[in-house]
C-alpha atoms as a PDB file:
ATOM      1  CA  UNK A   1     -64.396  64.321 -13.277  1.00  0.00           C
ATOM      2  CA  UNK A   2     -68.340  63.997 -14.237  1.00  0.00           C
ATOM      3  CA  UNK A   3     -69.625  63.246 -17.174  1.00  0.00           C
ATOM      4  CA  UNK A   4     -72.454  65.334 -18.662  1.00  0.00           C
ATOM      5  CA  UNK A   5     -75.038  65.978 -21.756  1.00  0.00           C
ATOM      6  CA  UNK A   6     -72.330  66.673 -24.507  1.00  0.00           C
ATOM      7  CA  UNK A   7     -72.799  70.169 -26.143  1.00  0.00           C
ATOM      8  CA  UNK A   8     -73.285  69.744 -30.268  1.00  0.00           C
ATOM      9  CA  UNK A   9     -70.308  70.863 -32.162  1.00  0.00           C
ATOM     10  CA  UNK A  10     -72.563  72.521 -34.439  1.00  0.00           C
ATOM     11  CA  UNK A  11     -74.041  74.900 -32.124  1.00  0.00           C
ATOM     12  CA  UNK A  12     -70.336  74.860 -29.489  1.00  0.00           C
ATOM     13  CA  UNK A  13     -68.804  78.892 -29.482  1.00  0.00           C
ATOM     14  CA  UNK A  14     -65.521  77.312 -28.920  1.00  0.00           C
ATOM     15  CA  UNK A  15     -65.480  75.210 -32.219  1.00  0.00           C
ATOM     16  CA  UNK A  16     -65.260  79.123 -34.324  1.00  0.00           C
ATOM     17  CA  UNK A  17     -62.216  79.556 -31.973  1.00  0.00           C
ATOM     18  CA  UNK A  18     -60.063  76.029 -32.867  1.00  0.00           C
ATOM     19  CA  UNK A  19     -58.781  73.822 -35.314  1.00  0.00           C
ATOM     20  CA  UNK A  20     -62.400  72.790 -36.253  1.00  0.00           C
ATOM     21  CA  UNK A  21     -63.531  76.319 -36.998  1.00  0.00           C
ATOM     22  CA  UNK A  22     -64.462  75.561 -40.618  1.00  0.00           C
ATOM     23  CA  UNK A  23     -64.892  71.922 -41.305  1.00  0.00           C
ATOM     24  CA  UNK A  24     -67.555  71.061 -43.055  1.00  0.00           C
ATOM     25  CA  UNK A  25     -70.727  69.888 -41.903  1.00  0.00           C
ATOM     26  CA  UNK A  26     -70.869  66.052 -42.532  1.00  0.00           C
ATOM     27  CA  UNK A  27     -67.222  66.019 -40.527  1.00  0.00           C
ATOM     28  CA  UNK A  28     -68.294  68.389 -38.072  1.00  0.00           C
ATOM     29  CA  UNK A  29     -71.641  65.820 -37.233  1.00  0.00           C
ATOM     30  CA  UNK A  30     -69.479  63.013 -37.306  1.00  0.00           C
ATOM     31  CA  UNK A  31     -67.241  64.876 -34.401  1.00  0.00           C
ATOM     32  CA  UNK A  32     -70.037  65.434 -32.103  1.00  0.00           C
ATOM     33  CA  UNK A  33     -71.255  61.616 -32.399  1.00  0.00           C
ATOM     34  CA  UNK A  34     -68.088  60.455 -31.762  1.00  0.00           C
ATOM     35  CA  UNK A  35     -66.824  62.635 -28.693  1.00  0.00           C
ATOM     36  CA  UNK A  36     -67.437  62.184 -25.245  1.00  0.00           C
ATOM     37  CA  UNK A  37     -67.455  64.799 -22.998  1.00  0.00           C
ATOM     38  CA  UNK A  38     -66.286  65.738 -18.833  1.00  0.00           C
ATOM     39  CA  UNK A  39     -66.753  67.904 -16.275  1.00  0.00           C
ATOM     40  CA  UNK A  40     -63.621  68.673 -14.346  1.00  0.00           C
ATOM     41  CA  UNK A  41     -63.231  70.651 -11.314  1.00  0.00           C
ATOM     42  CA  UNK A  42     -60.138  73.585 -10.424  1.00  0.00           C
ATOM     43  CA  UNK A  43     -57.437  71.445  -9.762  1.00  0.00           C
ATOM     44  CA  UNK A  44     -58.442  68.255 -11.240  1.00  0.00           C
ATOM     45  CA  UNK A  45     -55.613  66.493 -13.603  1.00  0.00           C
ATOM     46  CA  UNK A  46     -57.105  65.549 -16.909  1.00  0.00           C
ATOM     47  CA  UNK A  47     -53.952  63.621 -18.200  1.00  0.00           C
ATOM     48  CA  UNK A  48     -50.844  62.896 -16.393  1.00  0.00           C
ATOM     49  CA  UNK A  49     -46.912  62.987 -18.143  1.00  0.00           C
ATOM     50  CA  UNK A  50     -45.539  59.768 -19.039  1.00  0.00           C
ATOM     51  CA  UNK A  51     -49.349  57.975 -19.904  1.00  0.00           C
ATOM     52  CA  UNK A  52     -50.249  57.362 -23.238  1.00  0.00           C
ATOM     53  CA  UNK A  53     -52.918  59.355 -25.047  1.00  0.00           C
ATOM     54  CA  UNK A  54     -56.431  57.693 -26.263  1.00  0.00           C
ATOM     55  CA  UNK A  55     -57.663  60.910 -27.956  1.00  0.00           C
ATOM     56  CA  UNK A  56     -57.826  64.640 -28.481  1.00  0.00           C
ATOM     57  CA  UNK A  57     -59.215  67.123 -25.784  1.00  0.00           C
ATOM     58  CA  UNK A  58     -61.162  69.939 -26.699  1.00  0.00           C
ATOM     59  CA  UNK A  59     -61.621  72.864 -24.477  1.00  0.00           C
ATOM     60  CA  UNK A  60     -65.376  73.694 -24.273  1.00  0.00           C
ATOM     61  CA  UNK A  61     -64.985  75.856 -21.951  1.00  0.00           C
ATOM     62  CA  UNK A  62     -62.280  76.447 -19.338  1.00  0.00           C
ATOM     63  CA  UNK A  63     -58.761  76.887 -18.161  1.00  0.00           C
ATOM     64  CA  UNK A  64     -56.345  74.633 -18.327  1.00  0.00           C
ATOM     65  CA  UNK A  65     -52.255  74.494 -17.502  1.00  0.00           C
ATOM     66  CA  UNK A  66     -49.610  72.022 -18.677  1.00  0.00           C
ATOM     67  CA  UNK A  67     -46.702  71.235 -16.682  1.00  0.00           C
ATOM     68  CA  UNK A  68     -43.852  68.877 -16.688  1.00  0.00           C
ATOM     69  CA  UNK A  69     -42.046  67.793 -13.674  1.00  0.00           C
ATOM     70  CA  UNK A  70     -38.683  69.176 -13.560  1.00  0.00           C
ATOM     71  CA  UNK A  71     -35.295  68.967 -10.781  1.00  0.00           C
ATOM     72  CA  UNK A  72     -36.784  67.772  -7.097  1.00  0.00           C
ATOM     73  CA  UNK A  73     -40.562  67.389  -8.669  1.00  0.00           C
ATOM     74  CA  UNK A  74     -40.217  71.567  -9.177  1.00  0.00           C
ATOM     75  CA  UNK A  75     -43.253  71.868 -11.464  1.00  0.00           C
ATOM     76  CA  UNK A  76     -42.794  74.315 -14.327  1.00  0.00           C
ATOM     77  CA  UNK A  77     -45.470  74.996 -16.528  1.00  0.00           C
ATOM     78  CA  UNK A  78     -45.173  75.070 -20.357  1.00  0.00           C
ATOM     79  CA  UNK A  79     -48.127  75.800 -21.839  1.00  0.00           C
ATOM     80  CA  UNK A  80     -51.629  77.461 -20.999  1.00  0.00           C
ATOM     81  CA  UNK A  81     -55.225  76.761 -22.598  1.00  0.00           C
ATOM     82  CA  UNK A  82     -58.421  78.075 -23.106  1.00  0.00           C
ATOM     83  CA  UNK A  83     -61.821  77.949 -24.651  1.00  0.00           C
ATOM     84  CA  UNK A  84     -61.323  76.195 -28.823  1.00  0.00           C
ATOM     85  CA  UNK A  85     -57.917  74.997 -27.694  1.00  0.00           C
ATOM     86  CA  UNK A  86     -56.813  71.301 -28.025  1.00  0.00           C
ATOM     87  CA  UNK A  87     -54.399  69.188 -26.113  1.00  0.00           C
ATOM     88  CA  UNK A  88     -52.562  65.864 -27.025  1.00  0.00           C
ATOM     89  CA  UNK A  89     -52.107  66.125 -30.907  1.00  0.00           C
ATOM     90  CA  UNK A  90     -48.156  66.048 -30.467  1.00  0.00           C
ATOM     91  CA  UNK A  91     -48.490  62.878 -28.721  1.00  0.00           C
ATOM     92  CA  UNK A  92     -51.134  61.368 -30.605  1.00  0.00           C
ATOM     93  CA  UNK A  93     -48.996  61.492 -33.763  1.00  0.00           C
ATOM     94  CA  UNK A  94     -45.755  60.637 -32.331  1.00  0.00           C
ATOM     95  CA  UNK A  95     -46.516  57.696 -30.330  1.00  0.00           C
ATOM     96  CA  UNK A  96     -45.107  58.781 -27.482  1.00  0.00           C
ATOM     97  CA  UNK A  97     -46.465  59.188 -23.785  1.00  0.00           C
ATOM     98  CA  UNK A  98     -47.743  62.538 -22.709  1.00  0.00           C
ATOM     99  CA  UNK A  99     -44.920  65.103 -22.177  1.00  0.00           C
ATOM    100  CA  UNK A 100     -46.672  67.455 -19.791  1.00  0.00           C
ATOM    101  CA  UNK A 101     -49.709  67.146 -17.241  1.00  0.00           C
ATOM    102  CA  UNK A 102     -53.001  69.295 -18.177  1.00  0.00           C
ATOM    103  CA  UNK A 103     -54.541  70.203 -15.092  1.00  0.00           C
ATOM    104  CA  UNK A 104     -57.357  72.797 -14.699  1.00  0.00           C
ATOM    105  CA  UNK A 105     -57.194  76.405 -13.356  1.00  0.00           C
ATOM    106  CA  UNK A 106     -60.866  76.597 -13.086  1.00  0.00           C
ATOM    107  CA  UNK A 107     -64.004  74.272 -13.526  1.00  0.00           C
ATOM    108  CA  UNK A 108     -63.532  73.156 -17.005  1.00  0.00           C
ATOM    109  CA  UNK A 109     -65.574  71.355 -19.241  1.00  0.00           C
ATOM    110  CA  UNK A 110     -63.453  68.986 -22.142  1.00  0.00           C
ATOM    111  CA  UNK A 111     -64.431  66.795 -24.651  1.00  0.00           C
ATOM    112  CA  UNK A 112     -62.539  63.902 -26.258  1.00  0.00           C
ATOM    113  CA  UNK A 113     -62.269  62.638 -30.195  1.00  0.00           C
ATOM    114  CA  UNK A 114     -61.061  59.412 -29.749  1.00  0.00           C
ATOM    115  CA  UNK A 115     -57.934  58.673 -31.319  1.00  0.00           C
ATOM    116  CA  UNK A 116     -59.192  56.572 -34.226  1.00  0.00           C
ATOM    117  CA  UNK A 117     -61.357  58.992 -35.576  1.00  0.00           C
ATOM    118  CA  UNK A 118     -58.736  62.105 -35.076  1.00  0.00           C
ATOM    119  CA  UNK A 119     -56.879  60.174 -37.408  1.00  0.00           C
ATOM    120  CA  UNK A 120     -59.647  59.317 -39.711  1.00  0.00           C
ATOM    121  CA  UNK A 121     -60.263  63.196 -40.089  1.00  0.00           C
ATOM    122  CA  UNK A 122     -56.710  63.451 -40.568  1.00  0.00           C
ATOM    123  CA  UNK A 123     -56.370  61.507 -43.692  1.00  0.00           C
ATOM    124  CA  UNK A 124     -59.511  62.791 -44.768  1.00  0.00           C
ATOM    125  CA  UNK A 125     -59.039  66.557 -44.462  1.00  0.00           C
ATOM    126  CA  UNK A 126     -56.646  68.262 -45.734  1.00  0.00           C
ATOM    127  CA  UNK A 127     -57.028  71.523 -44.372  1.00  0.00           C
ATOM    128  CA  UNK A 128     -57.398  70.164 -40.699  1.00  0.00           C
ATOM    129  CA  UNK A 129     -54.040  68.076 -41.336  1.00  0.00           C
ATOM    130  CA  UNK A 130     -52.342  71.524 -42.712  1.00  0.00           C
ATOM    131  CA  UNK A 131     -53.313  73.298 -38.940  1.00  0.00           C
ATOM    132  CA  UNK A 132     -52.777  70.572 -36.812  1.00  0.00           C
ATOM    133  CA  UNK A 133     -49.272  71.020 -38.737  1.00  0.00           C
ATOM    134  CA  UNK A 134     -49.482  74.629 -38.082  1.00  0.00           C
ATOM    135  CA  UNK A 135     -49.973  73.825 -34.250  1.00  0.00           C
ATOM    136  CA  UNK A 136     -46.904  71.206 -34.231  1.00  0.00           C
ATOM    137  CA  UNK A 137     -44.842  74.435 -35.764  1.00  0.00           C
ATOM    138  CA  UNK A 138     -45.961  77.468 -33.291  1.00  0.00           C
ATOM    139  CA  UNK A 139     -45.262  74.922 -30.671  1.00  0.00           C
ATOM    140  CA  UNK A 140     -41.586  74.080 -31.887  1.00  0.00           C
ATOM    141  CA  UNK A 141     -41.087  78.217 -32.047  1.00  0.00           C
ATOM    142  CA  UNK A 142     -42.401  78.608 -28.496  1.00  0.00           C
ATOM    143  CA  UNK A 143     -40.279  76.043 -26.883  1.00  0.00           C
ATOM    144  CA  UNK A 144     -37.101  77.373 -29.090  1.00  0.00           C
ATOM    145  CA  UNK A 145     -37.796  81.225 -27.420  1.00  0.00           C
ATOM    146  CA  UNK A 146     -38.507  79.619 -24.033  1.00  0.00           C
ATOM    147  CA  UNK A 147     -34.985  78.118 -23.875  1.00  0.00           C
ATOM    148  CA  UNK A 148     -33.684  81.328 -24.969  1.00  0.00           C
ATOM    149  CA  UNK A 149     -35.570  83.588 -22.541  1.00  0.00           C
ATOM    150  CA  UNK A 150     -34.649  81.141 -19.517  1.00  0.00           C
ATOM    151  CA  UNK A 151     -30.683  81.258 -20.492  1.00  0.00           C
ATOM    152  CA  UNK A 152     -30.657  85.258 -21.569  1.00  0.00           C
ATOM    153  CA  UNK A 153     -33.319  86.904 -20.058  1.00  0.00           C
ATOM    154  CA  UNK A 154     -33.366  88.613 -16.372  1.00  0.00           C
ATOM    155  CA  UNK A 155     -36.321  87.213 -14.206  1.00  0.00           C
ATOM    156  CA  UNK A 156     -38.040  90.323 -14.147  1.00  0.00           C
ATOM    157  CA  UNK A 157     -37.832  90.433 -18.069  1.00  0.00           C
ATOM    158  CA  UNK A 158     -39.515  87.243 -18.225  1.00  0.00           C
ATOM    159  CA  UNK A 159     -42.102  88.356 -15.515  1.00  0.00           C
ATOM    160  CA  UNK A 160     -43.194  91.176 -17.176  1.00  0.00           C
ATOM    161  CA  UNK A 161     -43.573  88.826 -20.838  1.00  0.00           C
ATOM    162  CA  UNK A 162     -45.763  86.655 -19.043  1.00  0.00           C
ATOM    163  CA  UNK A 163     -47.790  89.566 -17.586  1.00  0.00           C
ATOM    164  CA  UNK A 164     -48.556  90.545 -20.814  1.00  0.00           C
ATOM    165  CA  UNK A 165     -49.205  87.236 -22.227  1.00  0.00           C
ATOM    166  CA  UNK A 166     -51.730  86.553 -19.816  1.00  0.00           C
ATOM    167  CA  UNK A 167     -53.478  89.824 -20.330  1.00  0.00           C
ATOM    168  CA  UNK A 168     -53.401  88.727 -24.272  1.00  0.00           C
ATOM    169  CA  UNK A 169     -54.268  85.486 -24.710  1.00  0.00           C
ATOM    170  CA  UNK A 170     -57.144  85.885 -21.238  1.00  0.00           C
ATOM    171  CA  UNK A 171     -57.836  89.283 -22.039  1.00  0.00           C
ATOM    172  CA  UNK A 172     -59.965  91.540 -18.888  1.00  0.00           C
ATOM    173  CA  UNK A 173     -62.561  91.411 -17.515  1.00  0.00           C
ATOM    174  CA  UNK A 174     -65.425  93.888 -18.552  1.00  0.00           C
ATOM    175  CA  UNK A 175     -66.634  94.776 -15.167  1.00  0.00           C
ATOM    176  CA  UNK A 176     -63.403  95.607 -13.267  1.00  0.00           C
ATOM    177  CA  UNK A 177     -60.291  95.417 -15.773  1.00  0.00           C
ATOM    178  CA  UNK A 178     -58.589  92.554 -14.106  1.00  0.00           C
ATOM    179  CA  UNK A 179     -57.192  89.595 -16.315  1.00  0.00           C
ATOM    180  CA  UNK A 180     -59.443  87.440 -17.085  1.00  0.00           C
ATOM    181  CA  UNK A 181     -57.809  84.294 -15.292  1.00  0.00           C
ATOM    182  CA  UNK A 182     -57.352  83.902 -11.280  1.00  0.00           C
ATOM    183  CA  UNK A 183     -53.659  82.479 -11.042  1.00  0.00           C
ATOM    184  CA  UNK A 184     -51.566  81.827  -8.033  1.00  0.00           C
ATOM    185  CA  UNK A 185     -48.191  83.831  -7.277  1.00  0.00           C
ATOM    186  CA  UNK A 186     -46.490  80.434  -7.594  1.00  0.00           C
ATOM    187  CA  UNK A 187     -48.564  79.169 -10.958  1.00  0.00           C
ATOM    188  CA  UNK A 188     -47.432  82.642 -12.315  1.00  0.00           C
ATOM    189  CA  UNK A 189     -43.460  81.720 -10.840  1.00  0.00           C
ATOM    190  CA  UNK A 190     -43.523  78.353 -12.637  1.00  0.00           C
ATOM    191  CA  UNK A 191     -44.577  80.169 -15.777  1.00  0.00           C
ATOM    192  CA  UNK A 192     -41.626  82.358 -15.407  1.00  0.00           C
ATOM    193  CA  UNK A 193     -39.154  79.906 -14.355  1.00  0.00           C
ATOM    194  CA  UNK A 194     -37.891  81.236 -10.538  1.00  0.00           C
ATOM    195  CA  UNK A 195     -38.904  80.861  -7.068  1.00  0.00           C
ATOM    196  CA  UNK A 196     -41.878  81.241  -6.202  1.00  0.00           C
ATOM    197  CA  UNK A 197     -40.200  84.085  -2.952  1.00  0.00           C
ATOM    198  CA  UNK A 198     -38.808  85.656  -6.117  1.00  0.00           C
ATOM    199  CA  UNK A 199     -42.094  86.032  -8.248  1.00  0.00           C
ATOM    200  CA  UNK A 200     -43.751  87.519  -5.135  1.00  0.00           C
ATOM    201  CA  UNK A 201     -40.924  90.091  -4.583  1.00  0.00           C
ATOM    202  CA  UNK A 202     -40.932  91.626  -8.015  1.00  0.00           C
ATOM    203  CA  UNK A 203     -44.952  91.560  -8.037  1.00  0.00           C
ATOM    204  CA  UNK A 204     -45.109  93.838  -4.985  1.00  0.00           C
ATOM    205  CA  UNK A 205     -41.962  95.552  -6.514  1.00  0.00           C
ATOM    206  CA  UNK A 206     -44.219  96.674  -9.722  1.00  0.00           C
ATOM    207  CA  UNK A 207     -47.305  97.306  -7.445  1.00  0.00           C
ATOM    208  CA  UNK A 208     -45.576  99.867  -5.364  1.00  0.00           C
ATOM    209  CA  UNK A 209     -44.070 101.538  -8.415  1.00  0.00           C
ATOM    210  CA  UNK A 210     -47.994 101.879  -9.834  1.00  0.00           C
ATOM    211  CA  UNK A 211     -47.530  98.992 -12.703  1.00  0.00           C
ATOM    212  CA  UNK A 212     -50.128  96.244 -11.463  1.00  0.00           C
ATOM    213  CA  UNK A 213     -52.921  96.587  -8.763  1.00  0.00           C
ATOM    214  CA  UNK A 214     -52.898  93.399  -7.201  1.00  0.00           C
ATOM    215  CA  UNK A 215     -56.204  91.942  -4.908  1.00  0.00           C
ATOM    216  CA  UNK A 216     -55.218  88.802  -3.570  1.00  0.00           C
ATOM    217  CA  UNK A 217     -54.975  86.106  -6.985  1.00  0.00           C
ATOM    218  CA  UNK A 218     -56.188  88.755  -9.376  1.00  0.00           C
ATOM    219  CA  UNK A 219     -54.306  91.238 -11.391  1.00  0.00           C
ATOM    220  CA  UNK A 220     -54.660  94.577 -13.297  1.00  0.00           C
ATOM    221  CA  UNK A 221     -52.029  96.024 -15.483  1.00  0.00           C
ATOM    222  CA  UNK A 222     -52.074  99.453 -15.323  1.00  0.00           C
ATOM    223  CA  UNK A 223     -49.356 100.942 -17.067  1.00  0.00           C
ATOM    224  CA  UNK A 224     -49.084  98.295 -20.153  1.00  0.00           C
ATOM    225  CA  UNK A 225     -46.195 100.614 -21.426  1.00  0.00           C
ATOM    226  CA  UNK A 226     -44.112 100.068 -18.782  1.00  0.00           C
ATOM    227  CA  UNK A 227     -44.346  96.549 -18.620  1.00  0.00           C
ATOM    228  CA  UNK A 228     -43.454  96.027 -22.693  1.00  0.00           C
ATOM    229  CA  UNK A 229     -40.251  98.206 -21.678  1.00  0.00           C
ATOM    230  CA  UNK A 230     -39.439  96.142 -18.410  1.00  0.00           C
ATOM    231  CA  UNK A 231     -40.675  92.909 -21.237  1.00  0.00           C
ATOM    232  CA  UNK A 232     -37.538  94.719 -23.316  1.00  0.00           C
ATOM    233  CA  UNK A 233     -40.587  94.361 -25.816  1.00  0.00           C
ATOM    234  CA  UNK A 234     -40.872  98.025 -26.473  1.00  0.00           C
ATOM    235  CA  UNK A 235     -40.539  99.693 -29.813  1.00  0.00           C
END
């Protein structure tokens, strides 16, 4: 982690993309004086499960994972971030230690609003209040479907849903189509919730029948149609 000159909120491409998108000035000023900001390198932790939180991150710019530590230390990750999204809200307003760790996929840079004045802009703005609120919902409905998917839902089901995920909320890249994040086979097994010998079978399974291209840690979807039917997402 290395500090570095913080970027203004009032200029930051990110800020259009999060909570903050449409605060008003005089709050959005008082953000960027407040904040501190960090350099993190792939694989660095920014905040470990079971500490308590000091403030809320803001992804600049960056990839980040959450996991939590499941049977025999088996990591399984919960949650993915990017550029405009913010980490720690649930517990910053509950009180309790950090449920997950948020480690980065790639160099990342974060800032931090430190708890006190989260909570200042809290009771001062509604609207923030009413999408942090929004946040603390979507989360609630994503855990409920995870639970559901892991107890109904056939491995390859759930690989193909996170496929598409990825390629969603990452998007491709411009110059060669690939999604836009560079994840390992056993990163993309701990999404899924199997073995990581698994995740690797059914990857080279959909390669060979012309689905993905696969080049070492990136992917392509080719056939998006067959995926959303294998995702037992099609219409």
């Amino acid at each position: 982690m290395r500090k570095f000159h913080s970027p203004s909120c009032d200029t930051c491409s990110a800020r259009f993309q999060s909570v903050f998108c449409d605060m008003p000035e005089d709050e959005i000023s008082f953000i960027s004086d407040s904040k501190h900001c960090n350099l993190y390198s792939k694989g660095q932790t920014i905040f470990n499960e079971g500490n308590y939180p000091s403030g809320l991150f803001c992804i600049n710019k960056g990839r980040v994972k959450l996991s939590q530590t499941g049977f025999e230390g088996k990591e399984q990750i919960i949650r993915l971030a990017k550029d405009g999204d913010v980490m720690g809200y649930r517990s910053l307003i509950s009180g309790d230690p950090y449920s997950a760790t948020a480690t980065v996929l790639e160099d990342s840079k974060i800032c931090v609003i430190p708890k006190n004045i989260f909570f200042e802009l809290l009771r001062k703005d509604v609207k923030l209040t009413g999408k942090i609120m929004k946040l603390l919902a979507d989360d609630l409905k994503f855990a409920q479907n995870k639970i559901t998917n892991l107890a109904q839902k056939p491995v390859i089901e759930r690989l193909a849903e996170t496929l598409l995920m990825l390629k969603e909320y990452y998007g491709i890249k411009d110059e060669d189509a690939y999604l836009n994040i560079t994840i390992t086979r056993e990163e993309i097994a701990n999404i899924v919730g199997t073995a990581t010998e698994t995740a690797i079978r059914l990857l080279s399974e959909l390669r060979k029948e012309g689905i993905l291209e696969i080049e070492g840690k990136k992917i392509k979807i080719l056939r998006s149609e067959a995926l959303l039917k294998l995702a037992n997402l099609y219409d």
